[in-house]
Protein backbone atom coordinates (compact mmCIF):
# COMPACT_ATOMS: atom_id res chain seq x y z
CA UNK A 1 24.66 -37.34 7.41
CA UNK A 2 21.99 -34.51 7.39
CA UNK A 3 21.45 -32.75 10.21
CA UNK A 4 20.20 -29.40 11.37
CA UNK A 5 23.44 -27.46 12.58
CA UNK A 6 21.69 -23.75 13.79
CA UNK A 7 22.91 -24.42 17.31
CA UNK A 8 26.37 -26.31 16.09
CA UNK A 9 26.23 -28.73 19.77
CA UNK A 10 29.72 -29.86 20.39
CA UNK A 11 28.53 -33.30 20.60
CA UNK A 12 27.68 -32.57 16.48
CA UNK A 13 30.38 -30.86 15.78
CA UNK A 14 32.51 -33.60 17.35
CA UNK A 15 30.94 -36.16 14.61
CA UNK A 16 31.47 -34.06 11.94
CA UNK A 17 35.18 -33.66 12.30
CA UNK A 18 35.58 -37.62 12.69
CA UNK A 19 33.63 -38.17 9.46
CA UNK A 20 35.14 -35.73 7.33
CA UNK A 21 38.04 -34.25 9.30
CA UNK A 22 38.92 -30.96 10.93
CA UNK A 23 39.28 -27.55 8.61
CA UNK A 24 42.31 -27.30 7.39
CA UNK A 25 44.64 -24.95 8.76
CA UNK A 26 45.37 -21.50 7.58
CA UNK A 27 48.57 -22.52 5.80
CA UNK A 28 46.40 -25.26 3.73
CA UNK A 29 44.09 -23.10 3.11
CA UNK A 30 46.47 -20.51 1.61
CA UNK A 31 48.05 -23.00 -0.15
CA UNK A 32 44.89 -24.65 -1.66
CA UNK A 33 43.33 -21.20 -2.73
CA UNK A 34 40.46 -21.19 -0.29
CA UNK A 35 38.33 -24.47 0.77
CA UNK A 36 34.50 -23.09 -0.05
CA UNK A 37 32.64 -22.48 -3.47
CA UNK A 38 31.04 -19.79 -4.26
CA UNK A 39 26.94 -19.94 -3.44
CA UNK A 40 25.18 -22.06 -5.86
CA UNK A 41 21.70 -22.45 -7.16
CA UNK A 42 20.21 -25.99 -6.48
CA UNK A 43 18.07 -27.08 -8.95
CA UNK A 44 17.31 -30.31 -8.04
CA UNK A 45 17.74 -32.39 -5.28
CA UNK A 46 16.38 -36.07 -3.76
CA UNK A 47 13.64 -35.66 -1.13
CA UNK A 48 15.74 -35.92 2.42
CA UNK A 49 16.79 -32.92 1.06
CA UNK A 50 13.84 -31.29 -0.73
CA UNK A 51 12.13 -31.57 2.11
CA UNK A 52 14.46 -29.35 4.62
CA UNK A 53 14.12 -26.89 1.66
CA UNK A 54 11.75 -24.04 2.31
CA UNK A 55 8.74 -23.96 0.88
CA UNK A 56 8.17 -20.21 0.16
CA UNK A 57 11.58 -19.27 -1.29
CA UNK A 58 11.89 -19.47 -5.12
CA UNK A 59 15.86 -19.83 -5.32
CA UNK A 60 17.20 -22.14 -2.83
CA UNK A 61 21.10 -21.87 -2.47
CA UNK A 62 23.70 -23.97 -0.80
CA UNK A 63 27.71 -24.10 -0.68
CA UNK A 64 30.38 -26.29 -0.09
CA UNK A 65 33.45 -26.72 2.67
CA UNK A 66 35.99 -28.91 1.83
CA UNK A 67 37.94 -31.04 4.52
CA UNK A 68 40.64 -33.16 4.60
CA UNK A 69 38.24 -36.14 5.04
CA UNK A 70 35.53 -35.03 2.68
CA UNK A 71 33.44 -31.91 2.27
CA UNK A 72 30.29 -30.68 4.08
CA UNK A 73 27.40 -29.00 2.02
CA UNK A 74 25.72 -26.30 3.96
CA UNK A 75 22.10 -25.11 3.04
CA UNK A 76 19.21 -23.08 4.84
CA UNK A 77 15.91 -23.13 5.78
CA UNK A 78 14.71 -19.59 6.90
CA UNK A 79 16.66 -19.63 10.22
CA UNK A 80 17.61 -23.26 10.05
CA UNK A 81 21.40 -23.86 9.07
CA UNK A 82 21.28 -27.95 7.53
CA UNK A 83 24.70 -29.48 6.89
CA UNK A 84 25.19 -32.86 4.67
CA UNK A 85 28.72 -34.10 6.01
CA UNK A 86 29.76 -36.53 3.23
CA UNK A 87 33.11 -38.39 3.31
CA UNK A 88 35.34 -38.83 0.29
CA UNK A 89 34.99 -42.56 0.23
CA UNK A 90 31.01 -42.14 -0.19
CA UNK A 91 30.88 -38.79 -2.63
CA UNK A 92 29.92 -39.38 -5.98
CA UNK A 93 30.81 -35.98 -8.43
CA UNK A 94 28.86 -35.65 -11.55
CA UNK A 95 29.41 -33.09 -14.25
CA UNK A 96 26.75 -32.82 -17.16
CA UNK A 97 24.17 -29.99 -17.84
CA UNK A 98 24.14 -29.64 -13.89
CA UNK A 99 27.18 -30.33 -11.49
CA UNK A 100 26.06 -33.32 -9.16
CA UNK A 101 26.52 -34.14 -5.29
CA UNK A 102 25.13 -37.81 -4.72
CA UNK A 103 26.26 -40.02 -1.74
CA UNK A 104 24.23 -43.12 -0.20
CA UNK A 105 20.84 -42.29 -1.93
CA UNK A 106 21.02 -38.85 -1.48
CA UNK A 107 21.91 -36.34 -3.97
CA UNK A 108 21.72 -32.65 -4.88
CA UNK A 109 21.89 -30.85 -8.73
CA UNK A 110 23.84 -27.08 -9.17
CA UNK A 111 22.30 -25.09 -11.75
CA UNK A 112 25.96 -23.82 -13.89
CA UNK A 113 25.41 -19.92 -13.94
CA UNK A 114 27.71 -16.97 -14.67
CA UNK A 115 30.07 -18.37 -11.86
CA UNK A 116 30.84 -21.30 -14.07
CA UNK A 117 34.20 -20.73 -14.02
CA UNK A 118 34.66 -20.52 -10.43
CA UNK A 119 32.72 -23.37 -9.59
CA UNK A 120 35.02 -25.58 -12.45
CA UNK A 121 37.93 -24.50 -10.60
CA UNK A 122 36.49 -25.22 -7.21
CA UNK A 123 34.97 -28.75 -8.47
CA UNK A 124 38.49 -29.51 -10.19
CA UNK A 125 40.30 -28.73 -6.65
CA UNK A 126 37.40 -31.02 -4.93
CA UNK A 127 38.01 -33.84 -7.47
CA UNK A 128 41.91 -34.03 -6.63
CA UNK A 129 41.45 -33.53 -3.09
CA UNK A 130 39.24 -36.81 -3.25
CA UNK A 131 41.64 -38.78 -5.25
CA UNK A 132 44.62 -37.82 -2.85
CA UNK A 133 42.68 -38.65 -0.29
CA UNK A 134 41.35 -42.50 -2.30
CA UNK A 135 45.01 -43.00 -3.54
CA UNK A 136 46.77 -42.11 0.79
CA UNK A 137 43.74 -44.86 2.18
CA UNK A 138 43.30 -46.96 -0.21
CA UNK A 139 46.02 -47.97 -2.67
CA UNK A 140 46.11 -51.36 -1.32
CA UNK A 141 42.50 -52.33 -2.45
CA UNK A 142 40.18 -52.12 -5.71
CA UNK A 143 41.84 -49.60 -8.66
CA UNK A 144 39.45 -46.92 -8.24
């Protein structure tokens, strides 16, 4: 789910907390060390995305949230704030010679820079949170 979040409507915001969950609570967040990544440089990225990109700037950036339910990406456009609210269940984590966001089609490609260490950390806390969560809903079905 891509969609541009500059005014945040409730109606939106309303969706996005039933996909991926309300933020955690100040306690969690303690407790996990912090739920965003630092900024990161996108290098690549499928055309949905590409194409809410701007143009004119060089070095695009995004960042990541983490939820209970999943995580939400946020990027910009000039003025225009785009979120990609992607649920555990559907996020697909690759890491090669870029880190890798794909889910239903979609997918965006982190350049690894000087923050590499951070953004290990972060991806390592992301990765657990999304087996917790796989493991909690569902252990009854297909091993995973």
């Amino acid at each position: 789910m891509i969609v541009n979040y500059s005014s945040r409507p409730v109606r939106l915001t309303r969706e996005i907390n039933e996909l991926v969950g309300k933020p955690f609570p100040f306690k969690s967040r303690l407790i996990l060390g912090g739920i965003g990544s630092h900024r990161m440089n996108i290098k690549k990225s499928s055309e949905d995305i590409f194409n809410k990109l701007s143009k004119f700037e060089s070095i695009k950036y995004a960042s990541i949230e983490l939820r209970p339910n999943g995580i939400i990406i946020h990027f910009k456009n000039n003025l225009i704030h785009y979120v990609w609210a992607i649920p555990y269940y559907k996020l697909s984590v690759y890491q090669t010679d870029y880190d890798s966001i794909y889910s239903e089609g979609s997918f965006i490609n982190f350049s690894k820079t000087h923050l590499k260490q951070s953004n290990t950390k972060f991806f390592k806390k992301l990765m657990n949170l999304r087996l917790e969560y796989l493991e909690k809903n569902f252990s009854g079905g297909p091993n995973f």
